[in-house]
C-alpha atoms as a PDB file:
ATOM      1  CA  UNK A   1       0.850 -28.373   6.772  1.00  0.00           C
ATOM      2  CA  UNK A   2      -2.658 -28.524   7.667  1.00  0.00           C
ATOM      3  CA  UNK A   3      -5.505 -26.552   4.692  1.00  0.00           C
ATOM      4  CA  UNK A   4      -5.950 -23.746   7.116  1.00  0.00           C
ATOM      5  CA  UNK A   5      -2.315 -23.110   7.651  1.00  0.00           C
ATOM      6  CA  UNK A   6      -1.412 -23.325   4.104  1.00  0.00           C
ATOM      7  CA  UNK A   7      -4.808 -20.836   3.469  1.00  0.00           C
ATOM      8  CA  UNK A   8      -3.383 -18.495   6.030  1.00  0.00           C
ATOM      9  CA  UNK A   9      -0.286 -18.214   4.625  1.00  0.00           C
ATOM     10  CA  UNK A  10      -1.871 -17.188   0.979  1.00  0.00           C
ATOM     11  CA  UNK A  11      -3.995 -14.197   2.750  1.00  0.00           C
ATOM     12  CA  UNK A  12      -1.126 -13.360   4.601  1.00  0.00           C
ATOM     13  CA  UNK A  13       1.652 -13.418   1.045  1.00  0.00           C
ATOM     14  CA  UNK A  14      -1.726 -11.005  -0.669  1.00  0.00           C
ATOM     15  CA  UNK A  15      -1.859  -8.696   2.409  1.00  0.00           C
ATOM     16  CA  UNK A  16       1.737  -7.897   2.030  1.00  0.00           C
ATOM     17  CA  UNK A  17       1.323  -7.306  -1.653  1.00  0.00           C
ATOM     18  CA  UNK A  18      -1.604  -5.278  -1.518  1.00  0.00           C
ATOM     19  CA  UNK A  19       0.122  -3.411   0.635  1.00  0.00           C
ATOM     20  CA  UNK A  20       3.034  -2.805  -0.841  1.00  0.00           C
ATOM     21  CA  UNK A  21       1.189  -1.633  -4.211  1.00  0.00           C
ATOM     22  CA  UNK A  22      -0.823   0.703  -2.183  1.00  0.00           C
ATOM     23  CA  UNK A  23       2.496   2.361  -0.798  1.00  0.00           C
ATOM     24  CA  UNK A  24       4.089   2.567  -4.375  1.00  0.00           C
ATOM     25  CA  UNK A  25       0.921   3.939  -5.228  1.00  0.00           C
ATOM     26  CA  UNK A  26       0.784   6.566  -2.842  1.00  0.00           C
ATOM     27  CA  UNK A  27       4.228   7.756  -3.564  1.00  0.00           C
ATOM     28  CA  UNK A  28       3.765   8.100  -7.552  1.00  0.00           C
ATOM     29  CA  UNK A  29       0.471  10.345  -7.062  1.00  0.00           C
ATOM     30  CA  UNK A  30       1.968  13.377  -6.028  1.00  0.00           C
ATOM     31  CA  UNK A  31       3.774  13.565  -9.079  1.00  0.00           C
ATOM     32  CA  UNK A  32       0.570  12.499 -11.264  1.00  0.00           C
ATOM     33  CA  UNK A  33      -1.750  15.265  -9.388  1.00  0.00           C
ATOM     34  CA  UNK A  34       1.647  17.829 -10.834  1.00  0.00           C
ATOM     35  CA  UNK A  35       1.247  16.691 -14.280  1.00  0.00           C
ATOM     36  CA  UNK A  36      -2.512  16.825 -14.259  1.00  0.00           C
ATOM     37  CA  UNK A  37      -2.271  20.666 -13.053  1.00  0.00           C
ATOM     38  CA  UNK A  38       0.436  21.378 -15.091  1.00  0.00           C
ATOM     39  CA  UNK A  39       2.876  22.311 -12.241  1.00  0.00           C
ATOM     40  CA  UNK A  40       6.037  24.282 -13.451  1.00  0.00           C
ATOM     41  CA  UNK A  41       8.375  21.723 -11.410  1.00  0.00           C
ATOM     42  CA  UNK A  42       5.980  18.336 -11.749  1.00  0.00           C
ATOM     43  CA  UNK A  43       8.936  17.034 -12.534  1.00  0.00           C
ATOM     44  CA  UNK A  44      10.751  17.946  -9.375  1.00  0.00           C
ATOM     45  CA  UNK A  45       7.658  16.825  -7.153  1.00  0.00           C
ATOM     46  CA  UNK A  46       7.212  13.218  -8.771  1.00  0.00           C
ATOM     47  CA  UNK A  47      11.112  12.765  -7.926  1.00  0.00           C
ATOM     48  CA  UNK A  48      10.891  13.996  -4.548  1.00  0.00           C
ATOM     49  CA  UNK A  49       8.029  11.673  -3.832  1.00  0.00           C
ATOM     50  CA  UNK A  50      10.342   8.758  -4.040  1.00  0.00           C
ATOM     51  CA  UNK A  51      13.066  10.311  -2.169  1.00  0.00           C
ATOM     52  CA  UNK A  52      12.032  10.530   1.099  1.00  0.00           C
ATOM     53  CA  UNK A  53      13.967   9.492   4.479  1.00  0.00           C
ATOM     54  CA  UNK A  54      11.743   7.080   5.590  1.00  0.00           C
ATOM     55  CA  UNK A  55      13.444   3.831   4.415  1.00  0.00           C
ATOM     56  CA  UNK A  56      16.964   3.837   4.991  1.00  0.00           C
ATOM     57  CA  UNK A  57      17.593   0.845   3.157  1.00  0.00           C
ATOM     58  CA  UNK A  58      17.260   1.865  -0.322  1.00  0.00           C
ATOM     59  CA  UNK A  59      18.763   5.400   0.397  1.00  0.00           C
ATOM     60  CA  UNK A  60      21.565   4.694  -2.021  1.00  0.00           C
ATOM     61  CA  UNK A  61      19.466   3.395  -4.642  1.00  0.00           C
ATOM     62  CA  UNK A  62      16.884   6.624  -4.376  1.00  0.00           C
ATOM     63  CA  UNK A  63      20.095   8.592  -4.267  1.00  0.00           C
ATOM     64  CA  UNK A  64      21.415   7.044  -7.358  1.00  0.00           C
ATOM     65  CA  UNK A  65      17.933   7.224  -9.216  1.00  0.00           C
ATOM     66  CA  UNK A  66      17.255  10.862  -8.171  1.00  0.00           C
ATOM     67  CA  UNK A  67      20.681  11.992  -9.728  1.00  0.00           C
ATOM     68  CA  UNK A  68      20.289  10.036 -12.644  1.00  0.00           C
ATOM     69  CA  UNK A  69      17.028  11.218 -13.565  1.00  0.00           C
ATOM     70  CA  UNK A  70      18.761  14.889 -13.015  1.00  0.00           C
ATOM     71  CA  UNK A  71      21.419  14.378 -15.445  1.00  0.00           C
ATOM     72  CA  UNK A  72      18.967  12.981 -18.009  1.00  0.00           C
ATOM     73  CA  UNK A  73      17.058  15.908 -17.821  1.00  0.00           C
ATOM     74  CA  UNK A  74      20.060  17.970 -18.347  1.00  0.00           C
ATOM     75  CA  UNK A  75      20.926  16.432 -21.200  1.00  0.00           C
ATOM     76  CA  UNK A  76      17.380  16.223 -23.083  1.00  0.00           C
ATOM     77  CA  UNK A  77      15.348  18.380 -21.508  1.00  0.00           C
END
């Protein structure tokens, strides 16, 4: 591999990682701006920021997480 190629490739590898921070940072902050106004349900909102329909892929593992976090705050509320 030539030094640009190789260069290239390192911009490209932090471009997807920025990105993907700033789209797990966009989903948390609904649920922080809820906490910070003291929303009866922030709760709710912060868990229905992660479960959304857009990514298929990981529907079972939101699925799993969103009725796990239920069932914990059943149980200690």
């Amino acid at each position: 591999m030539v030094g640009l190629d190789i260069f290239a490739l390192i911009v490209l590898i932090i471009l997807v990682l920025c990105s993907l921070g700033i789209w797990i940072l966009l989903g948390i902050y609904p649920g922080k701006i809820a906490y910070q106004r003291n929303h009866p349900q922030a709760d709710a909102i912060g868990t229905a920021a992660i479960y959304t329909e857009s990514v298929t892929a990981t529907h079972i593992t939101r699925k799993a997480m969103v009725r796990t976090e239920a069932w914990m705050n059943y149980l200690k509320p």
